[in-house]
Protein backbone atom coordinates (compact mmCIF):
# COMPACT_ATOMS: atom_id res chain seq x y z
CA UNK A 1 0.00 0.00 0.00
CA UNK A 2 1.27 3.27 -0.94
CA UNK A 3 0.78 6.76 -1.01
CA UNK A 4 -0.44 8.75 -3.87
CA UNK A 5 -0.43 12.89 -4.19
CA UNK A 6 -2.77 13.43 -7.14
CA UNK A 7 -3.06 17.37 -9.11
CA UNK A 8 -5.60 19.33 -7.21
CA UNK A 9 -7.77 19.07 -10.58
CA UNK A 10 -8.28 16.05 -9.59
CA UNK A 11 -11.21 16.76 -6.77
CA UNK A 12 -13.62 17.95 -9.51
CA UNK A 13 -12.91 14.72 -10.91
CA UNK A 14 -14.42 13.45 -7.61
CA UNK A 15 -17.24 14.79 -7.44
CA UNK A 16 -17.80 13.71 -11.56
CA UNK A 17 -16.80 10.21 -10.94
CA UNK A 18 -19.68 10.55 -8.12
CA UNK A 19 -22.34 12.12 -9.81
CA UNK A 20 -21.72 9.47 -12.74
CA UNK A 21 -21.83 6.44 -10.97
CA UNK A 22 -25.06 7.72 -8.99
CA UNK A 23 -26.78 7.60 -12.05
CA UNK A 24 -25.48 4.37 -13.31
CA UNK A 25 -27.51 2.52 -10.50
CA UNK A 26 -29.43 5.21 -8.68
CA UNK A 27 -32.04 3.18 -7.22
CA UNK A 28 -29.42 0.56 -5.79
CA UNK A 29 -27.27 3.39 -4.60
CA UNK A 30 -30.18 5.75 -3.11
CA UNK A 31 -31.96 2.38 -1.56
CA UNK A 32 -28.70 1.80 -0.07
CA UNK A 33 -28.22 4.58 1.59
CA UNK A 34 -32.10 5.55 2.71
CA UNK A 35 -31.53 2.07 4.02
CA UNK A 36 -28.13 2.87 5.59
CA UNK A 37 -30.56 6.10 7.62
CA UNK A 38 -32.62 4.14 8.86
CA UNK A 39 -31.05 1.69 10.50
CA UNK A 40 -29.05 3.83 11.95
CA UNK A 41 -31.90 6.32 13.03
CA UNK A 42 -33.42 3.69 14.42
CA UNK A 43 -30.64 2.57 16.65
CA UNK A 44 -30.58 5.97 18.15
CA UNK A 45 -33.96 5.61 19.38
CA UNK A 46 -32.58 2.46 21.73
CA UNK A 47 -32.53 3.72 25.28
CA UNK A 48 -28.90 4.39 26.83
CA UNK A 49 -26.45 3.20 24.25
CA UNK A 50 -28.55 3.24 20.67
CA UNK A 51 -26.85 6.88 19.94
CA UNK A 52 -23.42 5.18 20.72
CA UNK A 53 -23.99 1.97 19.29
CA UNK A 54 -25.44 4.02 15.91
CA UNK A 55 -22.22 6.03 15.97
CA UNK A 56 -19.99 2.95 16.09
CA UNK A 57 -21.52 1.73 13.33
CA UNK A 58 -20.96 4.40 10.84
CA UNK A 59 -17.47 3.50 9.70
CA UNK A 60 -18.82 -0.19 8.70
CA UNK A 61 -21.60 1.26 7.45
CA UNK A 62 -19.75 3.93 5.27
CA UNK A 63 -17.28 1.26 4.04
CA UNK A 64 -20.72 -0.42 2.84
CA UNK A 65 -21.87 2.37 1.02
CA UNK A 66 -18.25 2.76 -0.61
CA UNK A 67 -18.08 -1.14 -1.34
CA UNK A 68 -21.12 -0.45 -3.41
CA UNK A 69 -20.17 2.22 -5.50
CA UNK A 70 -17.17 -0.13 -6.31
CA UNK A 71 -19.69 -2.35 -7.07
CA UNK A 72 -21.65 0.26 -9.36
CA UNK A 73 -18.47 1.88 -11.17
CA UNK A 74 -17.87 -1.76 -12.63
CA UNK A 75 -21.41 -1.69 -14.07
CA UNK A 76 -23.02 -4.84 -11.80
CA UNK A 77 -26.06 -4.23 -9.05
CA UNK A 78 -25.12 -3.57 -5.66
CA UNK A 79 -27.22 -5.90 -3.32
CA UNK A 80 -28.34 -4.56 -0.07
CA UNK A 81 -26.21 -7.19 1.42
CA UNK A 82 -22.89 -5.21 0.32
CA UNK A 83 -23.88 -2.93 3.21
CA UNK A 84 -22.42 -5.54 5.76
CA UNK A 85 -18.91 -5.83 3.67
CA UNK A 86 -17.02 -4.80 6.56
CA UNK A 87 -18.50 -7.72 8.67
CA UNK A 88 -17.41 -10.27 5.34
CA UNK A 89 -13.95 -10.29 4.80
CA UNK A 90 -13.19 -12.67 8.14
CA UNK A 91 -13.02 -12.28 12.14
CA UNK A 92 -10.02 -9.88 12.10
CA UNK A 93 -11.10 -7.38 9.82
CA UNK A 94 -14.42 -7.42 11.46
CA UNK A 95 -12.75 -6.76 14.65
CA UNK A 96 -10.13 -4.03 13.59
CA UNK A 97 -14.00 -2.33 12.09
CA UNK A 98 -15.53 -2.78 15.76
CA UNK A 99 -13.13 -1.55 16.98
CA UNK A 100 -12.64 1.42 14.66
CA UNK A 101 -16.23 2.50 15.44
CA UNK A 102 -15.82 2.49 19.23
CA UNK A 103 -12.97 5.08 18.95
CA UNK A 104 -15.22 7.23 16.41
CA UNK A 105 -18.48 6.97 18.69
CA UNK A 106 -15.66 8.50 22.10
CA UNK A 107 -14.70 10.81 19.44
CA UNK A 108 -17.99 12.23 18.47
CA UNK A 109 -19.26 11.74 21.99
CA UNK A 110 -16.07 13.71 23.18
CA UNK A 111 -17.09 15.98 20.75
CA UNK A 112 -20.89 16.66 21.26
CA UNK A 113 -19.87 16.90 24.66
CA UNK A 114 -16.64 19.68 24.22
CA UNK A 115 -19.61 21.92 21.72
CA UNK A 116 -22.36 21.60 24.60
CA UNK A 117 -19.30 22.96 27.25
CA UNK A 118 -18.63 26.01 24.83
CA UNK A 119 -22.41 26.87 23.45
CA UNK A 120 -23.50 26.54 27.54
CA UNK A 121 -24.38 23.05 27.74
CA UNK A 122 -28.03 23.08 26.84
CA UNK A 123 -28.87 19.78 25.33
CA UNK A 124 -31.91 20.63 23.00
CA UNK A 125 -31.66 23.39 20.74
CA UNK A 126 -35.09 23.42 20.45
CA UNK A 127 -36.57 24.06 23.77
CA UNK A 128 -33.41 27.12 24.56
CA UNK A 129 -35.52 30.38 23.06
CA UNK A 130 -38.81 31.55 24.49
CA UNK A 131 -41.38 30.69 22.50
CA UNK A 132 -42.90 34.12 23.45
CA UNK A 133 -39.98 35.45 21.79
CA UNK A 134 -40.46 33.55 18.44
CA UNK A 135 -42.26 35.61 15.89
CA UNK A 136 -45.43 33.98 14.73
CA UNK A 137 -49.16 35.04 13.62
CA UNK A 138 -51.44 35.90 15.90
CA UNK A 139 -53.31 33.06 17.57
CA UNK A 140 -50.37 30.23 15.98
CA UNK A 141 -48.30 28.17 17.99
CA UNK A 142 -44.64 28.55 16.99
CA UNK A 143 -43.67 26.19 14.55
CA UNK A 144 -40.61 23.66 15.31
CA UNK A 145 -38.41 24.67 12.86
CA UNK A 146 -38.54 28.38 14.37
CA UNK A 147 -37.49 27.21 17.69
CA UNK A 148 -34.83 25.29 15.40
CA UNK A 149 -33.00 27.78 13.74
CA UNK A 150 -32.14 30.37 16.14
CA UNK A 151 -28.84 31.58 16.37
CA UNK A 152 -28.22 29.97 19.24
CA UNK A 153 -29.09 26.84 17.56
CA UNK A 154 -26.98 27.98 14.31
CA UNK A 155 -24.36 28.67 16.81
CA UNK A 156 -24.25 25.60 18.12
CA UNK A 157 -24.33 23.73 14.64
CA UNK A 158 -21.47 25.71 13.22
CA UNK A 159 -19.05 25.35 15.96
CA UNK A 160 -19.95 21.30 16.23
CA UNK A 161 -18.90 20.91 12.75
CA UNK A 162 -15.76 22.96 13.21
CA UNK A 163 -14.46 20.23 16.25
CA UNK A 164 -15.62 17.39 13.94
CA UNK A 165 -13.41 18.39 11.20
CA UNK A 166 -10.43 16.77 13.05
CA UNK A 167 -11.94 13.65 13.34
CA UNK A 168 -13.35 13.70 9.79
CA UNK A 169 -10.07 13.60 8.48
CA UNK A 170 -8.99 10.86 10.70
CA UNK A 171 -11.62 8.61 9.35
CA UNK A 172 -11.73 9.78 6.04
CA UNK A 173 -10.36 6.98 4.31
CA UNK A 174 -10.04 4.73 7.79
CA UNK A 175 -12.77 2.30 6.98
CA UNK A 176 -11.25 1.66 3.83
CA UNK A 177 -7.83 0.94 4.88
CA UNK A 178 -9.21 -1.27 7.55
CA UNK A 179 -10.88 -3.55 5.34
CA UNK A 180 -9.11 -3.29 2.21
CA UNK A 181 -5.74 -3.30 3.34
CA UNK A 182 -6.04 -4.69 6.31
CA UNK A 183 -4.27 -1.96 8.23
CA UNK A 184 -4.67 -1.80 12.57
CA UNK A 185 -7.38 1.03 13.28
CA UNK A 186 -4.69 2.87 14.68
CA UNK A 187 -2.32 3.27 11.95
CA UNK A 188 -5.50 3.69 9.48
CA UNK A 189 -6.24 7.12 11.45
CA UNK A 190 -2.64 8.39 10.94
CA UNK A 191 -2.50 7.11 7.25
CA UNK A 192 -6.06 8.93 6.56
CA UNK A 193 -4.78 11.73 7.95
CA UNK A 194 -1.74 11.73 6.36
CA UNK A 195 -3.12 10.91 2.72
CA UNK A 196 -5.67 14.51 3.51
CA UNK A 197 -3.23 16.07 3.97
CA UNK A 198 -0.69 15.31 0.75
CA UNK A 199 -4.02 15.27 -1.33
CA UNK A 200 -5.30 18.77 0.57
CA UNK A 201 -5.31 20.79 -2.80
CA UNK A 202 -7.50 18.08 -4.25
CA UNK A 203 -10.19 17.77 -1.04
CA UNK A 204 -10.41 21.35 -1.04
CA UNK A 205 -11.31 21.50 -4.47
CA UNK A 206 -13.47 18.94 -3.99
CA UNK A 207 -15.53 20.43 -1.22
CA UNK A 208 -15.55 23.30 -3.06
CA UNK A 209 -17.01 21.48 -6.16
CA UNK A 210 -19.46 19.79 -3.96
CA UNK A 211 -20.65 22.87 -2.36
CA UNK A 212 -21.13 24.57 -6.27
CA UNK A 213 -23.49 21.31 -6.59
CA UNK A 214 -25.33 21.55 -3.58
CA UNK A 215 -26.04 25.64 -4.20
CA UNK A 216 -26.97 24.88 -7.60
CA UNK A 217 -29.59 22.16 -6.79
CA UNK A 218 -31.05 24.46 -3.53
CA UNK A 219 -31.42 27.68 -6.46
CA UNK A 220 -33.04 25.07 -8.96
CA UNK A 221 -35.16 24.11 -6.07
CA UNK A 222 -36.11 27.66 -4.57
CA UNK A 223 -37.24 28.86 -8.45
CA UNK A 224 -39.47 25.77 -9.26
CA UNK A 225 -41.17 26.28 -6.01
CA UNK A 226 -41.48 30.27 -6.80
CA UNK A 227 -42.75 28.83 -10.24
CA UNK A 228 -45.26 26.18 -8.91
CA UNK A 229 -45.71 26.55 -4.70
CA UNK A 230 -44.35 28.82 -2.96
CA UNK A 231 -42.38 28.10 0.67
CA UNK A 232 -45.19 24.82 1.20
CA UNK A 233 -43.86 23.14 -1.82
CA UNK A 234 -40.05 23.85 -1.78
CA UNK A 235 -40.45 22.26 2.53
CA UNK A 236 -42.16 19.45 0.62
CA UNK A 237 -39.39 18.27 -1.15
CA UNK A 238 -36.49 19.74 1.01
CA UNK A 239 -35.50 16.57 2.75
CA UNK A 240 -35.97 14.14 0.11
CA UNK A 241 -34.10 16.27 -1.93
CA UNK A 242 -31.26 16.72 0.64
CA UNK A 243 -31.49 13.06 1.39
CA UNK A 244 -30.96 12.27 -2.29
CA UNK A 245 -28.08 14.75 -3.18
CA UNK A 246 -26.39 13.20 0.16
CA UNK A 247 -26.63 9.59 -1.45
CA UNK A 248 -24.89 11.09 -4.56
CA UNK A 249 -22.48 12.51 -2.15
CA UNK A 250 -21.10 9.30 -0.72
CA UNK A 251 -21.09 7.56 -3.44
CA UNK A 252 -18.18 10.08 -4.63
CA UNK A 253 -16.09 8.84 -1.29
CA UNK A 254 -14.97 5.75 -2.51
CA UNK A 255 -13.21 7.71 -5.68
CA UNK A 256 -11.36 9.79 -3.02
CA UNK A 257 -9.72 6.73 -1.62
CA UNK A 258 -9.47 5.05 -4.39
CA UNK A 259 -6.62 7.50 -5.87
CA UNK A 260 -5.15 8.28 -2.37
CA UNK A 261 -3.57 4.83 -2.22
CA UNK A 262 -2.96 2.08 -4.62
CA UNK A 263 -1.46 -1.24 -4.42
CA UNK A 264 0.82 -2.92 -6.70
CA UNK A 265 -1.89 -3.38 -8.71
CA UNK A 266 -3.02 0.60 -8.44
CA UNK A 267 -6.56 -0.58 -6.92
CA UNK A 268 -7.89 -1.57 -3.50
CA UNK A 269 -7.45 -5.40 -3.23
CA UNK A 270 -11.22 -7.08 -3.02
């Protein structure tokens, strides 16, 4: 397994290489990852440990998605089963994914904890502002998504994605080196950081690329709804569209690792 520093050109390529093989098999991929939601929504709902035992579960389940569009980019059907490819390839690498996911779930945990310290420690954005001091019409209650988007809410959003940053690069292409190069968890946190870094030029761009996409999609979907509904119909599709353009999304992470490291081969081994 080595390293591999690619032009940062190459990021757009990404996020083309993403939207592509979306569209190759966009049922399979956009099952795979509604399916990927729920289970892990509904783990959170389990009293106690079902937010820790979800978060644990989102490397495996992210190598899953990227086994897929592996799957896809050759032109075959992903089967829901690929989801649990980081529980096939044998006890060890099943293991090394275990325990990959406990360190993420502390990290996050750390995390959510370390951005509830700073923001005051309020658990529930929702229930902080006065609902008094929400703005509504006469005689309405206030609306959830009101209490939602405050700025302390916003606040606290913005500065728990800054402290997850970190850790997102330490995972980045962890899962990946777990399973298909069989690397401790350990070493595949410094390697994913390490390969971020050489290949910085080329994330940035392709966050940058992504974020073009995403902007694009949310205009195209604020005129058709000034064309055909108004606010009711854009909040209509909202989260199916934002569900859908996140499938599309992760199904451009496996081309990210894919170039970051290569074999003597030049491709992940199976």
């Amino acid at each position: 397994m080595r390293l591999h520093r690619v032009p940062a050109g190459t990021g757009w390529l990404w996020v083309r290489l993403g939207l592509r093989t979306f569209f190759k098999q966009p049922l399979a991929l956009a099952g795979l990852f509604f399916l990927f939601m729920l289970v892990v929504s509904v783990l959170s709902l389990v009293p106690l440990l079902g937010q820790a035992l979800a978060l644990a579960l989102l490397p495996a389940a992210t190598l899953g998605l990227m086994a897929a569009t592996r799957i896809a980019a050759s032109g075959q059907f992903p089967m829901p089963t690929v989801l649990a490819s980081a529980f096939a390839a044998g006890r060890e690498r099943a293991h090394a994914m275990l325990v990959l996911g406990l360190i993420y779930a502390a990290g996050s945990l750390l995390i959510l904890g370390l951005t509830l310290l700073i923001t005051g420690g309020a658990a529930t954005p929702a229930v902080l502002p006065d609902p008094a001091a929400v703005p509504v019409e006469p005689g309405a209650s206030p609306r959830p998504e009101d209490l939602m988007f405050t700025p302390e809410a916003i606040n606290r959003m913005l500065i728990g994605a800054l402290l997850h940053i970190p850790l997102g690069l330490l995972f980045w292409h962890a899962p990946a080196l777990v399973h298909w190069h069989g690397v401790s968890p350990l070493k595949s946190l410094f390697f994913s950081a390490l390969a971020c870094w050489t290949n910085k030029a080329a994330l940035l761009v392709y966050f940058l690329g992504w974020a073009a996409v995403f902007f694009g999609v949310s205009l195209l979907l604020v005129l058709l709804g000034g064309l055909v509904g108004g606010p009711r119909f854009i909040g209509m599709l909202l989260f199916p569209v934002a569900m859908l353009m996140s499938a599309i999304f992760f199904t451009s992470l496996y081309f990210t690792f894919r170039d970051s490291f290569e074999t003597d081969e030049g491709q992940p081994p199976a």
